[in-house]
N, C-alpha and C. Protein backbone atom coordinates (compact mmCIF):
# COMPACT_ATOMS: atom_id res chain seq x y z
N UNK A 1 -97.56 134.37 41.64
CA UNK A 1 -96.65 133.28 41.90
C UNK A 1 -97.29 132.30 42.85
N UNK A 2 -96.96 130.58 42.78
CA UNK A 2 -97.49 129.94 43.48
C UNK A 2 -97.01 129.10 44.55
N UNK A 3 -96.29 129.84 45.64
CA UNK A 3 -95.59 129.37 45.96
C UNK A 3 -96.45 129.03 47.73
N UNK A 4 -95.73 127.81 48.18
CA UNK A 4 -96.38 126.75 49.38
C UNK A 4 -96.23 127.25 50.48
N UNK A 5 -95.03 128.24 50.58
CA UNK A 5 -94.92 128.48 52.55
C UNK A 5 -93.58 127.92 52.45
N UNK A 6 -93.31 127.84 53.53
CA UNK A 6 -91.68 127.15 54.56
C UNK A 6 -92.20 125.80 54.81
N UNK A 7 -90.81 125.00 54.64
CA UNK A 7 -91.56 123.62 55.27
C UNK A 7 -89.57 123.40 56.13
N UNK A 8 -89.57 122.73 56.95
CA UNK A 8 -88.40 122.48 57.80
C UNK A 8 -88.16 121.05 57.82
N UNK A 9 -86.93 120.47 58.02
CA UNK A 9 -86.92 119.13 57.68
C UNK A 9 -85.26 119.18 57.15
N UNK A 10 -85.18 118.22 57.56
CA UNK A 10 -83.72 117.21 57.19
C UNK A 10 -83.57 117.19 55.43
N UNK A 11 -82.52 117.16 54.94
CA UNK A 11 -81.50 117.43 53.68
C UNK A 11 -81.10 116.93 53.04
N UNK A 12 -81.18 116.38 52.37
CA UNK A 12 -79.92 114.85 51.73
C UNK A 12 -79.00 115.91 50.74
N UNK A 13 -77.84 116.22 51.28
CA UNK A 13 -76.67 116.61 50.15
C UNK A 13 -75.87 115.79 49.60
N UNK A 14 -75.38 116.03 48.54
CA UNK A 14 -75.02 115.17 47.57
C UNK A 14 -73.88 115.82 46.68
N UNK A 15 -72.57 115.47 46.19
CA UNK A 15 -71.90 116.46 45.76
C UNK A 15 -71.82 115.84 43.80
N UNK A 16 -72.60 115.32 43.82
CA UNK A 16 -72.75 114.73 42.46
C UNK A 16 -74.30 115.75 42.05
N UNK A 17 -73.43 116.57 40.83
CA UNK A 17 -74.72 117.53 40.19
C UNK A 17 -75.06 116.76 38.77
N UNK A 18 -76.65 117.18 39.18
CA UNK A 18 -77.66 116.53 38.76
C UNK A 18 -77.54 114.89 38.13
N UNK A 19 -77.02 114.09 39.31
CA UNK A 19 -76.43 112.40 39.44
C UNK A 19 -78.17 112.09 39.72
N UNK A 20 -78.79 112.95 40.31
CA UNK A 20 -80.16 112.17 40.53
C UNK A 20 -81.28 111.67 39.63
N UNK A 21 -81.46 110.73 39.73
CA UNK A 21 -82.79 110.10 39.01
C UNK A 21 -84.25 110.03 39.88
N UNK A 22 -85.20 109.81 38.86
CA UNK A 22 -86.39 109.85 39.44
C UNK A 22 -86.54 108.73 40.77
N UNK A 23 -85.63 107.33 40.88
CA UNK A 23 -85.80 106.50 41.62
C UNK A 23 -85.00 106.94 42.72
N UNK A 24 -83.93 107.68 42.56
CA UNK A 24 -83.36 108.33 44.14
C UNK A 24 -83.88 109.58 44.98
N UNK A 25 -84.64 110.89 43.77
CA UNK A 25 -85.60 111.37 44.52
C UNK A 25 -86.80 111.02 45.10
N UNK A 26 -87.36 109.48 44.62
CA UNK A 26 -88.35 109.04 45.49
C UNK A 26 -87.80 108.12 47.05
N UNK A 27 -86.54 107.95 46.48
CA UNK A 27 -85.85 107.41 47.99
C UNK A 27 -85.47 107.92 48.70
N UNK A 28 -85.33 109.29 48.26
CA UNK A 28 -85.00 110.34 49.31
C UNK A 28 -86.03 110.71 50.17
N UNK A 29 -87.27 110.97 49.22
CA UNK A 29 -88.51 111.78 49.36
C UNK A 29 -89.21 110.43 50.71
N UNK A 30 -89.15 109.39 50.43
CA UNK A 30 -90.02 108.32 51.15
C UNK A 30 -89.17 108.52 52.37
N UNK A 31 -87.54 108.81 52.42
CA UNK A 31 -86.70 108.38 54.14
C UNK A 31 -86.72 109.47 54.68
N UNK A 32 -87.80 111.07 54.55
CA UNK A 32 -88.36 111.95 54.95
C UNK A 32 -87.47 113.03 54.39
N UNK A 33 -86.58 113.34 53.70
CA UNK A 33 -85.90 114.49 53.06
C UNK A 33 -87.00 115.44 52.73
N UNK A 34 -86.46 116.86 52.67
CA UNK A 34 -87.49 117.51 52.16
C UNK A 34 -87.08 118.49 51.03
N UNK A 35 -85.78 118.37 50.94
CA UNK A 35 -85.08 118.55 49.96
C UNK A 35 -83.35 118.11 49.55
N UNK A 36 -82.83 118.37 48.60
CA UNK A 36 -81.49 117.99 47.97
C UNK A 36 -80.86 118.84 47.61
N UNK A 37 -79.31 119.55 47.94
CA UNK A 37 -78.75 120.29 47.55
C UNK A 37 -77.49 119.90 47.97
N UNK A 38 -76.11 120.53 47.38
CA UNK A 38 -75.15 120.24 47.24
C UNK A 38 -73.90 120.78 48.22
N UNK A 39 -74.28 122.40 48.90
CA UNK A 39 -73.15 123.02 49.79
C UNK A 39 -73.51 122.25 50.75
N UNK A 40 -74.74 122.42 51.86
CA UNK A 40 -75.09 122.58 53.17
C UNK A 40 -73.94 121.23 53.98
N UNK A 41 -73.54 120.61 53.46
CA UNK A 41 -72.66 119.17 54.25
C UNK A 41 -71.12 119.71 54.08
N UNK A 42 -71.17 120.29 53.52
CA UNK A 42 -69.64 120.75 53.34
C UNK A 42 -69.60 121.82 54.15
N UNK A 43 -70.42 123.17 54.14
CA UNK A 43 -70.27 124.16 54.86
C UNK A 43 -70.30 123.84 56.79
N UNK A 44 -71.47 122.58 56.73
CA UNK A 44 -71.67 122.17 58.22
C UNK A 44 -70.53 121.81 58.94
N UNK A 45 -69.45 120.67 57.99
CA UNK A 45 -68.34 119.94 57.93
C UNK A 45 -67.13 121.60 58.63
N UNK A 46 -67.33 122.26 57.75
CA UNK A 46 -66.26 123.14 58.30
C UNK A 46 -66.99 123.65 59.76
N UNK A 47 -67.45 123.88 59.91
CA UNK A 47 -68.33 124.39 60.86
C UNK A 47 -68.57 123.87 62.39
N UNK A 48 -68.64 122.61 62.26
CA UNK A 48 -68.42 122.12 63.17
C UNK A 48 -66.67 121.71 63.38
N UNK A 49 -66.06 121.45 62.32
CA UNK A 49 -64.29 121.32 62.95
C UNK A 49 -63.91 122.90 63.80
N UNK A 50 -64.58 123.76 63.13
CA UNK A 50 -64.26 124.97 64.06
C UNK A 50 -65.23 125.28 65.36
N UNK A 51 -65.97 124.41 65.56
CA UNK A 51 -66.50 124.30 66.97
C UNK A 51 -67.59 125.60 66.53
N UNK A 52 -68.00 125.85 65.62
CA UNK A 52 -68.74 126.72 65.39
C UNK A 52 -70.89 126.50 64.93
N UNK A 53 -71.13 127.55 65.81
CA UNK A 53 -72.85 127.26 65.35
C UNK A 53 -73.31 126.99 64.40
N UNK A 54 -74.11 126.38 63.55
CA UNK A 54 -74.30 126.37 62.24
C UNK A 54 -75.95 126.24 61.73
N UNK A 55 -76.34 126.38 60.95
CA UNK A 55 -77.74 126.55 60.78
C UNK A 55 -77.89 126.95 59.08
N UNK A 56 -78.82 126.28 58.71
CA UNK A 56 -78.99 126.31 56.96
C UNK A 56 -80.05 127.32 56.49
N UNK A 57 -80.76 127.71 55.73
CA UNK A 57 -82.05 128.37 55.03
C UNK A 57 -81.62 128.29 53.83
N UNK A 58 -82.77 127.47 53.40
CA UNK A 58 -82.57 127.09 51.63
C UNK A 58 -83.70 127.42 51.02
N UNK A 59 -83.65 127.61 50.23
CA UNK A 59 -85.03 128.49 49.30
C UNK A 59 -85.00 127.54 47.79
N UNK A 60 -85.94 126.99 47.92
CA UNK A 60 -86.22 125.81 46.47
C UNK A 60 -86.37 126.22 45.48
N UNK A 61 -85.55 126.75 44.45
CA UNK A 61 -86.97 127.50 43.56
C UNK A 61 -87.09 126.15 42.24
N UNK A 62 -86.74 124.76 42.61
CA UNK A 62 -87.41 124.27 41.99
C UNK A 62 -87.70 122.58 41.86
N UNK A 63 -88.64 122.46 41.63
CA UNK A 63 -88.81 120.53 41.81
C UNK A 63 -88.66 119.84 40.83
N UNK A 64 -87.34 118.94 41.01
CA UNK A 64 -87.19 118.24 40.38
C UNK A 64 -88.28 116.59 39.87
N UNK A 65 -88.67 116.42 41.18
CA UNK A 65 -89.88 115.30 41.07
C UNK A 65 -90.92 115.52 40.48
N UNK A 66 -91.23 117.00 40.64
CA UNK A 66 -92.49 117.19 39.18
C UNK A 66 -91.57 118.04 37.84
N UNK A 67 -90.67 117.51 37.96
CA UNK A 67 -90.33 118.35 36.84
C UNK A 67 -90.48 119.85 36.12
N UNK A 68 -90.72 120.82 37.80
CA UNK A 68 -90.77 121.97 37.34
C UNK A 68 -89.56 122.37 37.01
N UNK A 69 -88.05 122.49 37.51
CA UNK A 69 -87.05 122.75 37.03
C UNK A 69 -86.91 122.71 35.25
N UNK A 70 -87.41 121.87 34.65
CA UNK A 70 -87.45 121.72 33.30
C UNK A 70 -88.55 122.83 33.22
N UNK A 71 -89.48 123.33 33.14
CA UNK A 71 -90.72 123.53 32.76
C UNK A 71 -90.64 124.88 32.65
N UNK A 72 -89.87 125.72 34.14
CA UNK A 72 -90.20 127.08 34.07
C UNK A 72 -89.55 127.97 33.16
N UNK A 73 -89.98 128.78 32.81
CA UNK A 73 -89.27 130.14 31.81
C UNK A 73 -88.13 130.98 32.90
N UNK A 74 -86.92 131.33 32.27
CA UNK A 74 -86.37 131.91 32.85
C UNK A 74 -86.75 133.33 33.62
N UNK A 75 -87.51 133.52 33.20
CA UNK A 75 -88.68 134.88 33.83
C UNK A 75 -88.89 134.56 34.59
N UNK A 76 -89.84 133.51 35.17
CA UNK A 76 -90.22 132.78 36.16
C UNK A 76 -89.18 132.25 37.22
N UNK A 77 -88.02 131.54 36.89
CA UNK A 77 -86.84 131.49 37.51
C UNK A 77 -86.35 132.66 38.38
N UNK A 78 -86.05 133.84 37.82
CA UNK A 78 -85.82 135.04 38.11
C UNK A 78 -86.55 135.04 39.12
N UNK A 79 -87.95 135.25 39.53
CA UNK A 79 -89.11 135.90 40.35
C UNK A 79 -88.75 134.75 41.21
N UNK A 80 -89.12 133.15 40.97
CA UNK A 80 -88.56 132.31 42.11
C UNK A 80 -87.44 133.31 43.06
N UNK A 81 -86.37 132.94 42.50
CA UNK A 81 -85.28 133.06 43.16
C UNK A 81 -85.10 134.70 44.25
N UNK A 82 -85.98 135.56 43.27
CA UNK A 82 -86.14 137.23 44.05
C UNK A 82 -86.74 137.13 45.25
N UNK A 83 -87.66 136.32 45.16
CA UNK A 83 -88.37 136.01 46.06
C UNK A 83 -88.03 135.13 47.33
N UNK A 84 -87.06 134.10 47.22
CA UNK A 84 -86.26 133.42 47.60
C UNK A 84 -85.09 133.92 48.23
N UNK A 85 -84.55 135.07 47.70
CA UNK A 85 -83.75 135.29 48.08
C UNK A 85 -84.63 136.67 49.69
N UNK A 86 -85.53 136.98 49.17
CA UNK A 86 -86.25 138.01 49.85
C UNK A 86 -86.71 136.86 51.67
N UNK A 87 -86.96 136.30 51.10
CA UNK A 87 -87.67 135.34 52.20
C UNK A 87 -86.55 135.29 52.83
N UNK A 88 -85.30 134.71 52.40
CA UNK A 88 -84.49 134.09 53.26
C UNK A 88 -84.02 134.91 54.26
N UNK A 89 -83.53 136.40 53.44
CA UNK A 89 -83.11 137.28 54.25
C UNK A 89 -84.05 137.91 55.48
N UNK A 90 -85.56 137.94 55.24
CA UNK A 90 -86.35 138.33 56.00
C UNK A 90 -85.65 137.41 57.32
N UNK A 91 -86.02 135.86 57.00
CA UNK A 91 -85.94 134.53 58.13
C UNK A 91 -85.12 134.89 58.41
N UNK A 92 -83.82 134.99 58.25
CA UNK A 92 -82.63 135.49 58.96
C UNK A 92 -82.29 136.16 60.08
N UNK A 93 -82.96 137.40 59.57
CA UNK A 93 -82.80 138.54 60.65
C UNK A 93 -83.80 138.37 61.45
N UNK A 94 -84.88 138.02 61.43
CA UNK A 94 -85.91 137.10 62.14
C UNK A 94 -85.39 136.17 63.25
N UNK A 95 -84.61 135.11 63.05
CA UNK A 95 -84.02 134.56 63.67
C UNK A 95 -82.74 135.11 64.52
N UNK A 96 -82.04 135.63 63.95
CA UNK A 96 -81.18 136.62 64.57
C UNK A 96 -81.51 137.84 65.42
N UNK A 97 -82.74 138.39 65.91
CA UNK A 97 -83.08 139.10 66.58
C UNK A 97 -83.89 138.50 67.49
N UNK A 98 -84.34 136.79 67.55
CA UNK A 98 -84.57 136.15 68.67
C UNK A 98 -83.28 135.71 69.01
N UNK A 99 -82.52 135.33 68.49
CA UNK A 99 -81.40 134.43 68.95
C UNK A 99 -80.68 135.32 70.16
N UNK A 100 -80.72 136.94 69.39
CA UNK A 100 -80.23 138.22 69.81
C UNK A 100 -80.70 138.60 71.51
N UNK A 101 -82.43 138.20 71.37
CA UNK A 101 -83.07 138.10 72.53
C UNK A 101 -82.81 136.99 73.48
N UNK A 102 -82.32 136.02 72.86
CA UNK A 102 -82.45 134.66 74.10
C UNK A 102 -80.95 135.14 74.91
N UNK A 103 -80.19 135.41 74.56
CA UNK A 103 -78.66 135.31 75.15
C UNK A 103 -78.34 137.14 76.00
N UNK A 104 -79.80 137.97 75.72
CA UNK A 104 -79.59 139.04 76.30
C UNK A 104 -79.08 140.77 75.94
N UNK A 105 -79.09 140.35 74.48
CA UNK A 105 -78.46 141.39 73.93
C UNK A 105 -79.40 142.02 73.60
């Protein structure tokens, strides 16, 4: 599998599925987004009315600007996403056992 690493960076959500064209993922892509997805503004939205912490981990498994989303085999999809889903949970508890450390527990 060929996959890049973690990259961190600001979001553009959008609640219009698949409304995007090639000229708004390059306007996204140029005003520094590093990706597009549809919960993370809604979940934040509740999140902050409840005065509550909030924090995202999104796992890509695919690019729309090169048109891998079209391209891959659902096989391939699958392994993305296993993998994706593997990472995230690693970062998680990763983060949660510093977070765990900063406050003393």
């Amino acid at each position: 599998m060929n996959f890049t690493g973690s990259t961190h960076g600001p979001i553009f959500t959008t609640s219009a599925l698949f409304a995007e064209g090639k000229k708004e993922l390059e306007n996204w892509y140029n005003k520094g987004y590093v990706a597009v997805d549809m919960e993370t503004a809604s979940t934040f939205a509740v999140a902050r009315h409840f005065r509550m912490k909030r924090a995202s981990i999104l796992f890509a498994s695919d690019n729309p600007g090169k048109g891998s989303h079209i391209l891959l085999k659902e096989s391939e999809k699958d392994n993305h996403r296993k993998y994706g889903e593997s990472e995230m949970i690693r970062l998680a508890l990763k983060i949660t056992v510093k977070y765990g450390e900063t406050i003393g527990r």
